[in-house]
N, C-alpha and C. Protein backbone atom coordinates (compact mmCIF):
# COMPACT_ATOMS: atom_id res chain seq x y z
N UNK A 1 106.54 85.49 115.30
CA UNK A 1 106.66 84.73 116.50
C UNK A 1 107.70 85.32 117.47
N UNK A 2 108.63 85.88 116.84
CA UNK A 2 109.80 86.32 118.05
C UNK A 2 109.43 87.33 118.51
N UNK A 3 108.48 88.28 118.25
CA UNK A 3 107.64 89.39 118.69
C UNK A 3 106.78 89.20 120.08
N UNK A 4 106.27 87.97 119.74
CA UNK A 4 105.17 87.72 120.31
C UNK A 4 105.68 86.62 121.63
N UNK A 5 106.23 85.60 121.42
CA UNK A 5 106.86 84.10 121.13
C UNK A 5 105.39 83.62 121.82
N UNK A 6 104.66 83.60 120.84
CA UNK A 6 103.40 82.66 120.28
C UNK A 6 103.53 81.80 119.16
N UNK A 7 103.03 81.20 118.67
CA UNK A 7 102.99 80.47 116.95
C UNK A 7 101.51 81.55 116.81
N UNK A 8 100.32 81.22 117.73
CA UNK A 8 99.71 81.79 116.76
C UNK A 8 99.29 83.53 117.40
N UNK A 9 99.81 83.53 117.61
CA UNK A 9 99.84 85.59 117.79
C UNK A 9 101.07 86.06 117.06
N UNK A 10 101.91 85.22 116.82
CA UNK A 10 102.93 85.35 115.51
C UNK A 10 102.08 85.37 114.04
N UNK A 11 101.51 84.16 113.85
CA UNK A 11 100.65 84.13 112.36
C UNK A 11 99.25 85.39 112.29
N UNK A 12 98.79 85.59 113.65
CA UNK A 12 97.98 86.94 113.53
C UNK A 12 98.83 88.45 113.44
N UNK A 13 99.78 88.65 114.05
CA UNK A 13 100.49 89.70 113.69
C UNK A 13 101.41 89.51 112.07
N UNK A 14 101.54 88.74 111.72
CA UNK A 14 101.64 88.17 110.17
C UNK A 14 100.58 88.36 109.60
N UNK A 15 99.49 88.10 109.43
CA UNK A 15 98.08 88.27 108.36
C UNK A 15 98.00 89.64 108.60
N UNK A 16 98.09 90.34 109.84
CA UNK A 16 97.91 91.72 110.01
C UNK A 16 98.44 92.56 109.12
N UNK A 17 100.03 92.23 109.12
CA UNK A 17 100.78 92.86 108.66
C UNK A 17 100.51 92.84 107.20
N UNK A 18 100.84 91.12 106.73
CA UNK A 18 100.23 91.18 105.31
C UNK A 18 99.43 92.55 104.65
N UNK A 19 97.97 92.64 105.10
CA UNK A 19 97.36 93.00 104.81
C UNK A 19 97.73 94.64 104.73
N UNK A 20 98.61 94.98 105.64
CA UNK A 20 98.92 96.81 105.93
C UNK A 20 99.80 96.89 104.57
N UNK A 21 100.73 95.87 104.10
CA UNK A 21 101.73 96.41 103.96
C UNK A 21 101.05 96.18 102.47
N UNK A 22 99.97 95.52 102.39
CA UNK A 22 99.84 95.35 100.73
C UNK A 22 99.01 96.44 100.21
N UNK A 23 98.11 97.10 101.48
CA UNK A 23 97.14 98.15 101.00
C UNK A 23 98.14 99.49 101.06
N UNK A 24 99.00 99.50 101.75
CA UNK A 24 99.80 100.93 101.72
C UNK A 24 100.66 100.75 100.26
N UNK A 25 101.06 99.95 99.76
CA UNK A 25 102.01 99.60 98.57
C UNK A 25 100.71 99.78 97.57
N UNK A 26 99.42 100.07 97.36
CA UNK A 26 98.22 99.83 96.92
C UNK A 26 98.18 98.75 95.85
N UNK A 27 98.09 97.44 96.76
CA UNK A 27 97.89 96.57 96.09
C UNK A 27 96.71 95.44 96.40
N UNK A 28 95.60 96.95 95.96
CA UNK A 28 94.24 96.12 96.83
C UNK A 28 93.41 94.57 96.20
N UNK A 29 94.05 94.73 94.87
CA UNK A 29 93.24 93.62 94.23
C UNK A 29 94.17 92.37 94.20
N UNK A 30 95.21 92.44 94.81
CA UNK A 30 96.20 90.60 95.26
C UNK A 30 95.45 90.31 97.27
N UNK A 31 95.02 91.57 97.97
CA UNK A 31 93.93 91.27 99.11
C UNK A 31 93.11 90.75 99.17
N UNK A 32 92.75 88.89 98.94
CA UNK A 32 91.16 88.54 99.43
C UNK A 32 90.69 89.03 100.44
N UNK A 33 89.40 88.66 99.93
CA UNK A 33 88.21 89.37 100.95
C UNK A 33 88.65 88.23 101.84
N UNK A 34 89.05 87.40 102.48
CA UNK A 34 89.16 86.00 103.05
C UNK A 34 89.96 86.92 104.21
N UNK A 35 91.64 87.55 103.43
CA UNK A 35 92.07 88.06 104.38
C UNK A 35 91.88 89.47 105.26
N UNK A 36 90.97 90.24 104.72
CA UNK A 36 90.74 91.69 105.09
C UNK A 36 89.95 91.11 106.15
N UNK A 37 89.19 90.16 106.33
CA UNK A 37 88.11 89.89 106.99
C UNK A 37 88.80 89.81 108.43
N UNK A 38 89.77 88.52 108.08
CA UNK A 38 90.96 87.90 108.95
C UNK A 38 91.75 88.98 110.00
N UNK A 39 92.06 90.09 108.74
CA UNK A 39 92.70 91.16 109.75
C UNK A 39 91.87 92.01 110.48
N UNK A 40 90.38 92.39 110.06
CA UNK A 40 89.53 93.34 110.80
C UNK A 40 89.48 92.11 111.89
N UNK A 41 89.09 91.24 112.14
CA UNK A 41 88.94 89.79 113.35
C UNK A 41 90.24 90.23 114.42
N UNK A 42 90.48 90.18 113.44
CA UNK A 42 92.47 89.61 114.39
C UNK A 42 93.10 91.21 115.42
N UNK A 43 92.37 92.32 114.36
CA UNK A 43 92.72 93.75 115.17
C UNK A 43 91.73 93.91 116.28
N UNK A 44 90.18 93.21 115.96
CA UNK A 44 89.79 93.80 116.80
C UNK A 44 89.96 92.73 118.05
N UNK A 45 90.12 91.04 117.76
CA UNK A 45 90.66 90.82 119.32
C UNK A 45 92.35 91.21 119.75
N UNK A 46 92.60 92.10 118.76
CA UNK A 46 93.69 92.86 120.34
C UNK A 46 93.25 93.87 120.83
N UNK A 47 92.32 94.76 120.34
CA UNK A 47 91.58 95.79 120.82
C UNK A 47 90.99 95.52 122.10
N UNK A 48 90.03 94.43 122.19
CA UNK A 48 89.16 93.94 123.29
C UNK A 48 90.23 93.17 124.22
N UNK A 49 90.87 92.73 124.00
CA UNK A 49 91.74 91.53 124.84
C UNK A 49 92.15 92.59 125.84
């Protein structure tokens, strides 16, 4: 949030992150498919925005 000062472009740059920091640490099998989904969503509306 202090990045952003959103709540929720704070919790999307949060799931984002989640997700980077658990596949670079390779910790692909604590990643639901719930959230990979969440972060491909969430990257690509900052892409388009």
């Amino acid at each position: 949030m202090p990045l952003a000062y959103s709540i929720s472009d704070g919790i999307l740059i949060g799931v984002i992150a989640y997700v980077i920091m658990h596949a670079i640490a390779g910790k692909f099998k604590d990643i639901s498919i719930t959230m990979w989904v969440l972060a491909v969503l969430f990257v690509l509306r900052y892409i388009f925005i």
